[in-house]
N, C-alpha and C. Protein backbone atom coordinates (compact mmCIF):
# COMPACT_ATOMS: atom_id res chain seq x y z
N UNK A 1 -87.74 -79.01 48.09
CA UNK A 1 -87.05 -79.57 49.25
C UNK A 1 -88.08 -79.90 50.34
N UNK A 2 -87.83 -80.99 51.18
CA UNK A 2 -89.38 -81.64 51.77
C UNK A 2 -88.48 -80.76 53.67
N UNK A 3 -89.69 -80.20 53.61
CA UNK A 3 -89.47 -80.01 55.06
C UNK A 3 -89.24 -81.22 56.10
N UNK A 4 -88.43 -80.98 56.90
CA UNK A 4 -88.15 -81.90 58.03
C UNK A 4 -88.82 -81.97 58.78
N UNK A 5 -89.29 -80.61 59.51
CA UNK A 5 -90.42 -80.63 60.66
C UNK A 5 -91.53 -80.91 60.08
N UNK A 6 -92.27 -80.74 58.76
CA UNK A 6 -93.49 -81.66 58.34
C UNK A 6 -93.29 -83.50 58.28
N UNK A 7 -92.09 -83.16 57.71
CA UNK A 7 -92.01 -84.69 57.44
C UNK A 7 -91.87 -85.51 58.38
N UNK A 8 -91.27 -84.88 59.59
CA UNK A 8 -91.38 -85.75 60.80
C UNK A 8 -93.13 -85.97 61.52
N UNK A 9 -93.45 -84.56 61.93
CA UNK A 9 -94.54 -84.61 62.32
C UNK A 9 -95.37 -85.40 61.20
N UNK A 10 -95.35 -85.89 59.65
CA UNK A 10 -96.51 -86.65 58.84
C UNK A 10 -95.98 -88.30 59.33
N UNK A 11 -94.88 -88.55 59.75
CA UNK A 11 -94.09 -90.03 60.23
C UNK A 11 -94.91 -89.70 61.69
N UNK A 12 -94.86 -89.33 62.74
CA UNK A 12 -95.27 -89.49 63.75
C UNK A 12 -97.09 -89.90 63.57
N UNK A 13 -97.33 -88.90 62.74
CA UNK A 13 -98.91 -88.98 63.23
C UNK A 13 -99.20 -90.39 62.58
N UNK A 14 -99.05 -90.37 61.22
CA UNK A 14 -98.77 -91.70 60.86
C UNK A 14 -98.73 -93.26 62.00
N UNK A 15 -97.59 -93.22 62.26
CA UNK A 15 -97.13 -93.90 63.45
C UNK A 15 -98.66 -94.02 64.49
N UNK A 16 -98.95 -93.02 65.32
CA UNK A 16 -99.38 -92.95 66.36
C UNK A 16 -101.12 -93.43 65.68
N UNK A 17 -101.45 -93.00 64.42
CA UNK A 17 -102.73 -93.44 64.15
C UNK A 17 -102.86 -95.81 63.99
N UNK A 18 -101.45 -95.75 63.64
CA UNK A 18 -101.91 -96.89 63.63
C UNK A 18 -101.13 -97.97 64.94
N UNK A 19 -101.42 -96.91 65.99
CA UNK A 19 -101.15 -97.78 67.45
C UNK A 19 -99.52 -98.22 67.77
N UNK A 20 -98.82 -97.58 67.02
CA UNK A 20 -97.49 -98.51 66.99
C UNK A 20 -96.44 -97.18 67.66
N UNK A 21 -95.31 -97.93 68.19
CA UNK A 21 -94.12 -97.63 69.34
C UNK A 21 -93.33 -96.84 68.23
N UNK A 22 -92.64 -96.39 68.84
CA UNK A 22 -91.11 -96.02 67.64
C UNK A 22 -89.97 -97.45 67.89
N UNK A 23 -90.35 -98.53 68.94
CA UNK A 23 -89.69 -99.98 68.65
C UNK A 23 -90.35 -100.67 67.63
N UNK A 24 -91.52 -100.39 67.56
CA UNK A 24 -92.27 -101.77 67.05
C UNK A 24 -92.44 -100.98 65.26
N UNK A 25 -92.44 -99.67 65.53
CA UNK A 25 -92.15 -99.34 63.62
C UNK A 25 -90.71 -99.28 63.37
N UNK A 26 -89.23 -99.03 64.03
CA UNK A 26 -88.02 -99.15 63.75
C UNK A 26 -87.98 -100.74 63.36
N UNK A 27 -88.66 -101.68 64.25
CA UNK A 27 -88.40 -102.94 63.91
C UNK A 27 -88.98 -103.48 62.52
N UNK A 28 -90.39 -103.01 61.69
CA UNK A 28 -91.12 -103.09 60.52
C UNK A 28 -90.24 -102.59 59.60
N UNK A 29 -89.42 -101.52 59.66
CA UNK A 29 -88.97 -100.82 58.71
C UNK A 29 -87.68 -100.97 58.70
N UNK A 30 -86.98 -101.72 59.77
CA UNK A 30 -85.85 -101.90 59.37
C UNK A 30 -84.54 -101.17 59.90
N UNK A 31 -85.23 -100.04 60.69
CA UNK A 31 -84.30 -98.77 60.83
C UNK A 31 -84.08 -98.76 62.44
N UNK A 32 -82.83 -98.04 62.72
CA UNK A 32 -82.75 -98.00 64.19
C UNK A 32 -83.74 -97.16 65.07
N UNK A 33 -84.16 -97.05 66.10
CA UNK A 33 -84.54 -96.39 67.06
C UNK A 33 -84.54 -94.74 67.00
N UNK A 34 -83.25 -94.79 67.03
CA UNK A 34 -82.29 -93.38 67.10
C UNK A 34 -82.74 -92.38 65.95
N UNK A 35 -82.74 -93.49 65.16
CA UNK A 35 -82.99 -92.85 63.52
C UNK A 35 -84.26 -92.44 63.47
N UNK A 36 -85.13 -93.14 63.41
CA UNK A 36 -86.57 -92.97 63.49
C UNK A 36 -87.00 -91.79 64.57
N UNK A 37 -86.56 -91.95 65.92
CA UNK A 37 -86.56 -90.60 66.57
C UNK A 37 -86.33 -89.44 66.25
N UNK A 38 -85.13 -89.12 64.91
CA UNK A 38 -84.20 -87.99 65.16
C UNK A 38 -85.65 -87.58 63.75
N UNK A 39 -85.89 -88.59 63.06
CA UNK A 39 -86.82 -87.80 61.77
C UNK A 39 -88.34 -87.61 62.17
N UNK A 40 -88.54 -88.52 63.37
CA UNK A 40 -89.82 -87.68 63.53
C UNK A 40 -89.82 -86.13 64.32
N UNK A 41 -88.68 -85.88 65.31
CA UNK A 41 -88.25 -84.29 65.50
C UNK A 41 -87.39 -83.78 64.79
N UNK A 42 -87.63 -84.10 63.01
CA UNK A 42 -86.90 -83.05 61.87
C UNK A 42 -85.35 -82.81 62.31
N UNK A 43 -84.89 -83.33 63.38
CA UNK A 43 -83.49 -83.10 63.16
C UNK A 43 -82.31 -84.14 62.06
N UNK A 44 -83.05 -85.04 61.14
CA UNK A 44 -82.05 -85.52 60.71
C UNK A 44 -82.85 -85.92 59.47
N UNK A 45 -81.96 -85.39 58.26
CA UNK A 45 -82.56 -85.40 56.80
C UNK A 45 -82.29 -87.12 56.55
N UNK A 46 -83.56 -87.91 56.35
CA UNK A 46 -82.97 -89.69 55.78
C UNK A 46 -82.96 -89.58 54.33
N UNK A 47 -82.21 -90.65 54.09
CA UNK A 47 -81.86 -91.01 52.88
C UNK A 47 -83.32 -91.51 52.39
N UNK A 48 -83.65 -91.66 50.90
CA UNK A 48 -84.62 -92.32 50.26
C UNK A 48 -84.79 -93.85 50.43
N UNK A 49 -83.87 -94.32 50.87
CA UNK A 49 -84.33 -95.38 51.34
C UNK A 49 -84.73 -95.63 52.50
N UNK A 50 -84.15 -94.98 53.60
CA UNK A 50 -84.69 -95.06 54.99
C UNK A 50 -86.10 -94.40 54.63
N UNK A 51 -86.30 -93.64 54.14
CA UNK A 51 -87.96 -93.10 53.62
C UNK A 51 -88.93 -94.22 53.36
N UNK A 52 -88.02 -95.04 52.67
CA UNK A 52 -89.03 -95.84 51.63
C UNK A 52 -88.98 -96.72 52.88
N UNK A 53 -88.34 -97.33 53.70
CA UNK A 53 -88.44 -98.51 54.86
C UNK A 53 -89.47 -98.17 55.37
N UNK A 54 -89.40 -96.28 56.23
CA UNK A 54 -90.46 -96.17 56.93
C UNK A 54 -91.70 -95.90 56.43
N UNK A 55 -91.81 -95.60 54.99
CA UNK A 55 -93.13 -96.07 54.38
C UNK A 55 -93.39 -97.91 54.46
N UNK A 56 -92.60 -98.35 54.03
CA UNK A 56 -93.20 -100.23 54.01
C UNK A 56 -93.80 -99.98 55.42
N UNK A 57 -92.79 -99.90 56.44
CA UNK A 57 -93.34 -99.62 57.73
C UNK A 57 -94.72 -99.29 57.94
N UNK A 58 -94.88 -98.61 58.17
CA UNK A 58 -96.18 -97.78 57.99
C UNK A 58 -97.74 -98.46 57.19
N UNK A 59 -96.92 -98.92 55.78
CA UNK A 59 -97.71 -99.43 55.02
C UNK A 59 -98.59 -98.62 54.25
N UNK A 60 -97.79 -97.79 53.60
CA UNK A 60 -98.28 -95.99 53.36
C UNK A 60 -96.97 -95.93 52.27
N UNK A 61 -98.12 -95.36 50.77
CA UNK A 61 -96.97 -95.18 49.81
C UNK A 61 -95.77 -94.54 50.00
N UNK A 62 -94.60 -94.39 49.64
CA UNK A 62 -93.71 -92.94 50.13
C UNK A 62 -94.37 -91.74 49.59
N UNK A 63 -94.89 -91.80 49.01
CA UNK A 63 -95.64 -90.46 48.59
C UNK A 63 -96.41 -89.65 49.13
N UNK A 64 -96.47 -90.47 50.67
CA UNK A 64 -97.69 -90.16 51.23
C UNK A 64 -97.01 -89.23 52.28
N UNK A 65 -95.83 -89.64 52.57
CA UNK A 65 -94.50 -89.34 53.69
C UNK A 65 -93.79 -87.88 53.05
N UNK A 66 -93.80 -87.52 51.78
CA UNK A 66 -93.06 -86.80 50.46
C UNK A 66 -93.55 -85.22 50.28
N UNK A 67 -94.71 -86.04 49.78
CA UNK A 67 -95.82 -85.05 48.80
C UNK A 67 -95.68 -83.63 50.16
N UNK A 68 -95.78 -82.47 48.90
CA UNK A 68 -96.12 -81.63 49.76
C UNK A 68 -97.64 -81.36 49.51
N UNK A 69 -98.36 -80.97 50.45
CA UNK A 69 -99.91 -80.17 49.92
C UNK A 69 -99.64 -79.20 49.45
N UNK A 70 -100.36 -78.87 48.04
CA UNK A 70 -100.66 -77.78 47.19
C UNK A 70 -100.85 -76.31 47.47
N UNK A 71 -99.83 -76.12 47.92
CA UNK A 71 -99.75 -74.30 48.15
C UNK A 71 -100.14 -74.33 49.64
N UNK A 72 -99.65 -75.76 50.43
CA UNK A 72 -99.79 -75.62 51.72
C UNK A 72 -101.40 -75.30 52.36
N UNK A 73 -102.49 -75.55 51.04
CA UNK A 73 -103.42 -75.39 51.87
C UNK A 73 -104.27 -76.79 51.24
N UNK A 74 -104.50 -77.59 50.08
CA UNK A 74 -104.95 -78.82 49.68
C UNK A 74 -104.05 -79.55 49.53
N UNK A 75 -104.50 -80.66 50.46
CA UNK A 75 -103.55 -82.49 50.22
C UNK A 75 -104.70 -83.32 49.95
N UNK A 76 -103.77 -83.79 48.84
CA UNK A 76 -105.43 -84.75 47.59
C UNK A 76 -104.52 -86.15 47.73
N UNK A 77 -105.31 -87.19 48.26
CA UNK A 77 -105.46 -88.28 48.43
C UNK A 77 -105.95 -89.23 47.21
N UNK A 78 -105.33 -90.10 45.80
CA UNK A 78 -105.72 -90.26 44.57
C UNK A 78 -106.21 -91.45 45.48
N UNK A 79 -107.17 -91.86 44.55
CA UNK A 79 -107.98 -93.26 45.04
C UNK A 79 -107.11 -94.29 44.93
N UNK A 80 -106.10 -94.53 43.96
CA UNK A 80 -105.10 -95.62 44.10
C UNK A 80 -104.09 -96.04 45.24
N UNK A 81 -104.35 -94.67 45.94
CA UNK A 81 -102.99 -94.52 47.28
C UNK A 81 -104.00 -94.76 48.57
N UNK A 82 -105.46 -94.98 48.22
CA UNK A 82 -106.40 -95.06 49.20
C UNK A 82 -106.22 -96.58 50.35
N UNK A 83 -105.70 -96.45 51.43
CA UNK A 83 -105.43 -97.67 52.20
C UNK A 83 -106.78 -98.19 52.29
N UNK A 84 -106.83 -100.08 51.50
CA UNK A 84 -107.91 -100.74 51.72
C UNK A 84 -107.13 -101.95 52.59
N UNK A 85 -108.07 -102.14 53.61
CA UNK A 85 -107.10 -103.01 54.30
C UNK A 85 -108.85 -104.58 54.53
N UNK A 86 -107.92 -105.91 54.20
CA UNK A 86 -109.14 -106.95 54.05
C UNK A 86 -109.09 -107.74 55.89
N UNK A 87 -110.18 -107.43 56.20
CA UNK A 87 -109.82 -107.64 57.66
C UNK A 87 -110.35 -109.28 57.96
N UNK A 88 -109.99 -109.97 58.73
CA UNK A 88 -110.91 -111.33 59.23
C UNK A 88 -112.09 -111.45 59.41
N UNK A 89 -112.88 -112.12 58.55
CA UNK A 89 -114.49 -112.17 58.71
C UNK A 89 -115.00 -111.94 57.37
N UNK A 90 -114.32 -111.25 57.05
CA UNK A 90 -114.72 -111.06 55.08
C UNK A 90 -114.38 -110.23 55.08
N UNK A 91 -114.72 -108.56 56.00
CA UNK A 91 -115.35 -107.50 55.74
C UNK A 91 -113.88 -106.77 55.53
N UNK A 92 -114.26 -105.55 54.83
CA UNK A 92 -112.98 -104.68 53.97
C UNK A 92 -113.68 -102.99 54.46
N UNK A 93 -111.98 -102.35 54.84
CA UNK A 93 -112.61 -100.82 55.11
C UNK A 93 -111.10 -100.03 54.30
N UNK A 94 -111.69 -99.10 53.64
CA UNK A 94 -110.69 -97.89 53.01
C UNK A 94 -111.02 -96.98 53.52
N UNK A 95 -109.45 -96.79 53.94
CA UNK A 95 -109.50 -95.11 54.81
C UNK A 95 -109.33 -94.04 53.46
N UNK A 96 -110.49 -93.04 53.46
CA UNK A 96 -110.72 -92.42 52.27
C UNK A 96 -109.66 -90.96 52.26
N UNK A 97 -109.24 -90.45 53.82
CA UNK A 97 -108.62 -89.39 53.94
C UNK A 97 -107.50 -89.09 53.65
N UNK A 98 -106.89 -87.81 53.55
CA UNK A 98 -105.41 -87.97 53.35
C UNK A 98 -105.19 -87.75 54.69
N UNK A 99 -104.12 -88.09 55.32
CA UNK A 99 -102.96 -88.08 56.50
C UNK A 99 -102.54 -86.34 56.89
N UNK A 100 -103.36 -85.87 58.04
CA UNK A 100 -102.68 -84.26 58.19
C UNK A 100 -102.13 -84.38 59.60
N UNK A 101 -100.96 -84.37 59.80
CA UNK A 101 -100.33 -84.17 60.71
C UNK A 101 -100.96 -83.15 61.93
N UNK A 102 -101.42 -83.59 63.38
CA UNK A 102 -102.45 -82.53 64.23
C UNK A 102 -103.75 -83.17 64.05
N UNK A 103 -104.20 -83.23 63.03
CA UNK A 103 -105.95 -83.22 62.94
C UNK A 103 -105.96 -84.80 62.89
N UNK A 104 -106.74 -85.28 63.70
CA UNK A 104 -107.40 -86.32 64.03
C UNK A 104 -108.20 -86.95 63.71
N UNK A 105 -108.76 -86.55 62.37
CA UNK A 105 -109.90 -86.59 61.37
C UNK A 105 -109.56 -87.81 60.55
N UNK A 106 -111.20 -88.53 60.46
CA UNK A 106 -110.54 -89.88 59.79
C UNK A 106 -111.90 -90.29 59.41
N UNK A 107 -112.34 -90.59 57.70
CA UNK A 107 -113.25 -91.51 57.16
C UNK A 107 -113.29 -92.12 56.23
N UNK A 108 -114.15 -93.35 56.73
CA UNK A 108 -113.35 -95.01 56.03
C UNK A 108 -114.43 -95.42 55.54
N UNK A 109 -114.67 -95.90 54.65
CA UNK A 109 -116.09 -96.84 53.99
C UNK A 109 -116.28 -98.01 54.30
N UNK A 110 -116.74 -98.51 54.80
CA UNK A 110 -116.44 -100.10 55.02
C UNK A 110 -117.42 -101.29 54.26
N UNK A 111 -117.60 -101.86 54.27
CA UNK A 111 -118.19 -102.94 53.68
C UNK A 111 -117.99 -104.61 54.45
N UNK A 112 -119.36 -104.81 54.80
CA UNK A 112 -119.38 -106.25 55.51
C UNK A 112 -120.54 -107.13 54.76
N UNK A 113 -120.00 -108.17 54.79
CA UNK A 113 -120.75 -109.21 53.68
C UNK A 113 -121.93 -109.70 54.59
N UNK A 114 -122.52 -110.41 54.12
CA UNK A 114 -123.75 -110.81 54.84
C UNK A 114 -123.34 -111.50 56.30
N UNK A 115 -124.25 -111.42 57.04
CA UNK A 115 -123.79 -111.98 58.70
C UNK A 115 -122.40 -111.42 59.13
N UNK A 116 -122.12 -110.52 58.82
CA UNK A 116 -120.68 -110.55 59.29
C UNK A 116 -120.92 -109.53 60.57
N UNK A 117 -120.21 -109.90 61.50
CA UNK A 117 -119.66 -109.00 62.63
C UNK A 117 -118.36 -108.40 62.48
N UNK A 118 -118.44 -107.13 62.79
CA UNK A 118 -117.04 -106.56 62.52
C UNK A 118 -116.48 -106.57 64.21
N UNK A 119 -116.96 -106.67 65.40
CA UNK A 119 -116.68 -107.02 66.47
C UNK A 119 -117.17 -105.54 67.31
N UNK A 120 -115.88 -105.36 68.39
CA UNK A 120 -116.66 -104.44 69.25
C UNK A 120 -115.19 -103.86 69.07
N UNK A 121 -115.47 -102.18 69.30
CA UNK A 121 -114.42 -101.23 69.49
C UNK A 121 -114.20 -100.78 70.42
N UNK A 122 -113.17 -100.66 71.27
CA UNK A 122 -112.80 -100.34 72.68
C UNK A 122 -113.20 -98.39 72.28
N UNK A 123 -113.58 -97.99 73.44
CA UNK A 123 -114.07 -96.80 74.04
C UNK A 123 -112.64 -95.34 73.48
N UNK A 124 -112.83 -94.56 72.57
CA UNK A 124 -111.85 -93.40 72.20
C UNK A 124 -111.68 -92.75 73.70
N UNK A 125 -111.19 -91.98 73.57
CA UNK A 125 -110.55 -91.01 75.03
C UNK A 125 -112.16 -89.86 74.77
N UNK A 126 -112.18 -88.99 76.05
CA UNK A 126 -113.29 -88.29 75.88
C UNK A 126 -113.51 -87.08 74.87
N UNK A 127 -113.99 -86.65 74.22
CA UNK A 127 -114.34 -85.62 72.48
C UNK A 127 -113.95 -85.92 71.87
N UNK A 128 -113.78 -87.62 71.75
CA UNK A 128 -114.21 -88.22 70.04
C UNK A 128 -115.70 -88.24 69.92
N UNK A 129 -115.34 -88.14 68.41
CA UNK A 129 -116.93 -88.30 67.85
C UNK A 129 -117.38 -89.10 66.86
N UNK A 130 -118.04 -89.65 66.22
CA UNK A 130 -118.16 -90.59 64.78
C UNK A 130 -119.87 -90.20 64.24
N UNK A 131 -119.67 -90.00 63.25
CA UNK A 131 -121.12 -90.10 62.46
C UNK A 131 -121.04 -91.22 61.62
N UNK A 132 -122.01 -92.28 61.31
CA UNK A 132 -121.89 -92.92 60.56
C UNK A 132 -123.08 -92.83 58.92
N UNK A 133 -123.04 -92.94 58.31
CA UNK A 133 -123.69 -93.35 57.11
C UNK A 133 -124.08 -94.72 56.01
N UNK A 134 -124.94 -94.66 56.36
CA UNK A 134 -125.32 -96.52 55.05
C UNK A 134 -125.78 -96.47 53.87
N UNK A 135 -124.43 -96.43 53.13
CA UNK A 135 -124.94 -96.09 52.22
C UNK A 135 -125.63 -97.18 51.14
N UNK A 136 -125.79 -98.37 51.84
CA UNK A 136 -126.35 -99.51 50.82
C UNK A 136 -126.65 -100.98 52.49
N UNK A 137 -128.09 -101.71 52.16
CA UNK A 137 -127.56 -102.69 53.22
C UNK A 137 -128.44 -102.13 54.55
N UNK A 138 -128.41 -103.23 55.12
CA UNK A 138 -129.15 -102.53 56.72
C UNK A 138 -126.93 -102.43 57.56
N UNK A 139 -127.67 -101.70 59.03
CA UNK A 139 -126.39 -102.05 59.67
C UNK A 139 -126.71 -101.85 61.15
N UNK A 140 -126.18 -102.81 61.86
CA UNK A 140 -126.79 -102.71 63.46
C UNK A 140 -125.50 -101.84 64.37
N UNK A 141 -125.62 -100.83 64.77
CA UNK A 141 -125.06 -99.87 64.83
C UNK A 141 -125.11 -100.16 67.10
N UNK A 142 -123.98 -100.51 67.59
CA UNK A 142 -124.09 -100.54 69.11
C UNK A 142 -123.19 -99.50 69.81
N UNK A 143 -123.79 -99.39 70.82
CA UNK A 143 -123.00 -98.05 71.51
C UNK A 143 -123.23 -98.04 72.92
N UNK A 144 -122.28 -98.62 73.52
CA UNK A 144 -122.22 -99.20 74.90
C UNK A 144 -123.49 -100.39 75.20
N UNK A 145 -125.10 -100.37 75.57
CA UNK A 145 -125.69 -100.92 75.56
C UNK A 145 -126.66 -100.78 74.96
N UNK A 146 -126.74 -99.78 74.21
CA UNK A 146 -127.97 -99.38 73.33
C UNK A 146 -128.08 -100.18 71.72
N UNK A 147 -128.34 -100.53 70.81
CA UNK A 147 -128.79 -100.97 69.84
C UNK A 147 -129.27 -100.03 68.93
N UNK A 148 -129.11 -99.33 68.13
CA UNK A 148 -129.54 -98.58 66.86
C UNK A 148 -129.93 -99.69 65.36
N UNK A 149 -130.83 -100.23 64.97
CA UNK A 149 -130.60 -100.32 63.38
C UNK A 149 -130.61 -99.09 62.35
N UNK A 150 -129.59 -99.33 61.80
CA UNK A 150 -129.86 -98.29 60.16
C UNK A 150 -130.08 -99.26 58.96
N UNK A 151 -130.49 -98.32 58.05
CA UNK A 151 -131.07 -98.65 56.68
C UNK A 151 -130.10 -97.53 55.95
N UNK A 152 -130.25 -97.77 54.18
CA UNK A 152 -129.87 -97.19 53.07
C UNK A 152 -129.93 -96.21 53.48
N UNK A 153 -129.07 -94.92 53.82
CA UNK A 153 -129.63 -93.17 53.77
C UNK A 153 -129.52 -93.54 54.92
N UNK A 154 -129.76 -94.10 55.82
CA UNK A 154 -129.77 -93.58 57.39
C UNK A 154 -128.45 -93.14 57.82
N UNK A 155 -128.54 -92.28 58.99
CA UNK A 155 -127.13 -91.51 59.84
C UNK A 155 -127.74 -91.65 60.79
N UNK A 156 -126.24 -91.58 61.73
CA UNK A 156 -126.49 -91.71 63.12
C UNK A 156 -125.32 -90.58 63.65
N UNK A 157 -124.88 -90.42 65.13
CA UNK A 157 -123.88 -90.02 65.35
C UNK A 157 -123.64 -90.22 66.83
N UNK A 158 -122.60 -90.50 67.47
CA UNK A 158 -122.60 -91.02 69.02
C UNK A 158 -121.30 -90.37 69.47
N UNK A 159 -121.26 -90.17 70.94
CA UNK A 159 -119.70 -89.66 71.14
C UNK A 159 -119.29 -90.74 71.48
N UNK A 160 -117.69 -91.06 70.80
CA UNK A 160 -116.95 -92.29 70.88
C UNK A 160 -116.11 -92.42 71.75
N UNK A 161 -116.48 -91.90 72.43
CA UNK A 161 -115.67 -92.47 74.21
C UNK A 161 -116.47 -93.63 75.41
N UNK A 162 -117.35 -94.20 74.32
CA UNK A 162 -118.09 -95.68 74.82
C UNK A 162 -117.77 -96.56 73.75
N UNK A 163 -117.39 -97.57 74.15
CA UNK A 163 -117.71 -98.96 73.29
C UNK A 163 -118.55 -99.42 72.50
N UNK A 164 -117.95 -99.61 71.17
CA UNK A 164 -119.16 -99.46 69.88
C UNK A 164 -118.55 -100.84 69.13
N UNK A 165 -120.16 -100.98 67.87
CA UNK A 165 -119.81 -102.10 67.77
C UNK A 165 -120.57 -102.05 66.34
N UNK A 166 -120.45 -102.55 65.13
CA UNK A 166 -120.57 -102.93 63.94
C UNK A 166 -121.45 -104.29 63.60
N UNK A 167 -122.41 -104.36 62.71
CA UNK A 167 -122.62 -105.99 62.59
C UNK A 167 -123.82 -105.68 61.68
N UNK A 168 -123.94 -106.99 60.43
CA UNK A 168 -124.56 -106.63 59.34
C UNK A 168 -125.45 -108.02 59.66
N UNK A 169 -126.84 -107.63 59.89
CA UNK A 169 -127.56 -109.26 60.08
C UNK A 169 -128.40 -109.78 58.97
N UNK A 170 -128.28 -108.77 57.72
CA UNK A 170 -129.16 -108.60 56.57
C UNK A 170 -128.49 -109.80 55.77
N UNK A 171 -129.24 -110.19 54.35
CA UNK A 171 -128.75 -110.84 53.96
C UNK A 171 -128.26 -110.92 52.68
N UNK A 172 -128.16 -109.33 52.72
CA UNK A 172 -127.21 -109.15 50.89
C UNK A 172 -125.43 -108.11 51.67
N UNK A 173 -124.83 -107.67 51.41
CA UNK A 173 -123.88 -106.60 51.96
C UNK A 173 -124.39 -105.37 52.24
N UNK A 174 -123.23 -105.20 53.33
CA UNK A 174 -123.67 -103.29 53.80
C UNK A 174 -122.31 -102.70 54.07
N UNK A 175 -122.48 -101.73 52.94
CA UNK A 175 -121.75 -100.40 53.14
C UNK A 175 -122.08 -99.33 53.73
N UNK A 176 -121.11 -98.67 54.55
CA UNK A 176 -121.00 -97.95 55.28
C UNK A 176 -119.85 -97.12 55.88
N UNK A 177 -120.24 -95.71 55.57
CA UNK A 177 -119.08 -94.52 56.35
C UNK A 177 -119.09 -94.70 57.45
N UNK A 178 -117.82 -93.88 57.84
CA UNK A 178 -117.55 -93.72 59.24
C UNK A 178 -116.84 -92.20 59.45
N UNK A 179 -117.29 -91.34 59.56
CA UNK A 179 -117.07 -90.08 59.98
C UNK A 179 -115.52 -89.71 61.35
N UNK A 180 -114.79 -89.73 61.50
CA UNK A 180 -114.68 -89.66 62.95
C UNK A 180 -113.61 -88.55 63.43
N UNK A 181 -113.69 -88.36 64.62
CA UNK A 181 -112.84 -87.22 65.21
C UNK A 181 -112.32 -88.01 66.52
N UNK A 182 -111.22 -88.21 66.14
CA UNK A 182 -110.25 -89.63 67.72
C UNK A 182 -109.29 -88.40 68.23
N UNK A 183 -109.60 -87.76 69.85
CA UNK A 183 -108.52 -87.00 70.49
C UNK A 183 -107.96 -88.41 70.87
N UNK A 184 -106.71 -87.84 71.26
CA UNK A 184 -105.91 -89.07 71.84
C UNK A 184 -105.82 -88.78 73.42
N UNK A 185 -105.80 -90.19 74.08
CA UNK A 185 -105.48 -90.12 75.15
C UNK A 185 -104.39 -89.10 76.37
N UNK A 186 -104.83 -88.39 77.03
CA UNK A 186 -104.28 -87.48 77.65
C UNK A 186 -102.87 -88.24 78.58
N UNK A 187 -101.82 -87.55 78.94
CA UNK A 187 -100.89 -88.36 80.10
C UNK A 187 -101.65 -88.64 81.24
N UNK A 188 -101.15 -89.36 81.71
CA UNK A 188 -101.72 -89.68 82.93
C UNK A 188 -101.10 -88.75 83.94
N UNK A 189 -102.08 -87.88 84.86
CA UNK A 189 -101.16 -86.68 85.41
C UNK A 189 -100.73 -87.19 86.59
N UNK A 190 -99.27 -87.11 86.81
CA UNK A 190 -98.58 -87.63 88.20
C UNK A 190 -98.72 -86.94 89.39
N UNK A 191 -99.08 -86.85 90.55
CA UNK A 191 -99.19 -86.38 91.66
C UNK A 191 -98.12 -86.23 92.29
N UNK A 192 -98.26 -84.20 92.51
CA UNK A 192 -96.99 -84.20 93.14
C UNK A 192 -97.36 -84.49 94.63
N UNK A 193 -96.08 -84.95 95.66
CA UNK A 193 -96.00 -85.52 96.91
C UNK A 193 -95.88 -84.15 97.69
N UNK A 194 -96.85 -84.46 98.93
CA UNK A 194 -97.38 -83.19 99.74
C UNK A 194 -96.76 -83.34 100.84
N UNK A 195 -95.36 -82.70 100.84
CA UNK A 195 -94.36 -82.95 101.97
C UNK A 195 -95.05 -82.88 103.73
N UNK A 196 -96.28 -81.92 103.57
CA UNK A 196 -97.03 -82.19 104.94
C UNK A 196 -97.34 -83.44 105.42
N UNK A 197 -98.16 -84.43 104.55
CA UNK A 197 -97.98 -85.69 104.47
C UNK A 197 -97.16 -86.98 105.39
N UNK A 198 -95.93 -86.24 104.89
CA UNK A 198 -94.43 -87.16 105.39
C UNK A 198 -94.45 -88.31 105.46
């Protein structure tokens, strides 16, 4: 029997890793608002098909939404369920991890064809982190205004709460990990009003 409070919390994190509303994934998947709310706080068991919507949604096998981890302490990610996603410009990245609801942990292989720019990445919130690895290929590695090249075997590692940036100027392909640890953005804290003030 699939827990509710996992299964919601593996739909949320889900959700929240790939930038999207509970409007803008109810609208992908098909499902109301209400609905999608009540299963990411485990109060409402969905049918297998509302499962399977908010997997299309998502873009994440249902299996991925399902599966329990193995005695609650290993979740194995098969290479076939591995999200490869083909981005504009040529270049292709597979997220290699499995999905843990809480942990923020995330590494992707990527691959950019010759000349390719993968562009620039807006700045993580503050104690992210990324290590990267090359494992084939040069790779020009940017980090706010600084410039790094790597080679085959080279690592780097930067805290990712500056603007970073990808780009292969070599002229065969370069592969390359990406290590990373993304906290998410904190609320914005509201100020309470200081009746002395007036």
């Amino acid at each position: 029997m699939v827990d509710l409070v996992v299964l919601g919390e593996r739909v949320q994190a889900l959700r929240r890793d790939r930038a999207l509303t509970l409007q803008r994934l109810a609208e992908a998947a098909g499902v109301s608002v209400s609905m999608l709310s009540s299963v990411e706080r485990g109060r409402k068991a969905p049918t297998i098909v509302v499962l399977a919507r908010i997997a299309d949604g998502l873009g994440v096998p249902l299996a991925d939404l399902v599966a329990e981890p193995d005695g609650g302490r290993v979740l194995v990610r098969r290479a076939a369920d591995q999200e490869t996603v083909d981005e504009p410009g040529g270049w292709r990245r597979t997220i290699l991890t499995p999905v843990v609801p809480g942990v923020n942990f995330e590494w992707v292989r990527t691959t950019l064809p010759a000349g390719c720019d993968a562009g620039r990445f807006p700045a993580y919130a503050p104690g992210s982190h990324e290590y990267v690895v090359v494992e084939s290929g040069s790779l020009r590695l940017t980090i706010a205004e600084r410039t790094v090249e790597l080679n085959e075997g080279d690592s780097a590692y930067f805290a990712a709460d500056a603007a970073h940036a990808y780009a292969n100027e070599g002229s065969g392909p370069c592969t390359y990990h990406v290590a990373a640890l993304i906290m998410r953005p904190r609320a914005a804290r509201v100020p309470v009003p200081d009746p002395s003030r007036g």
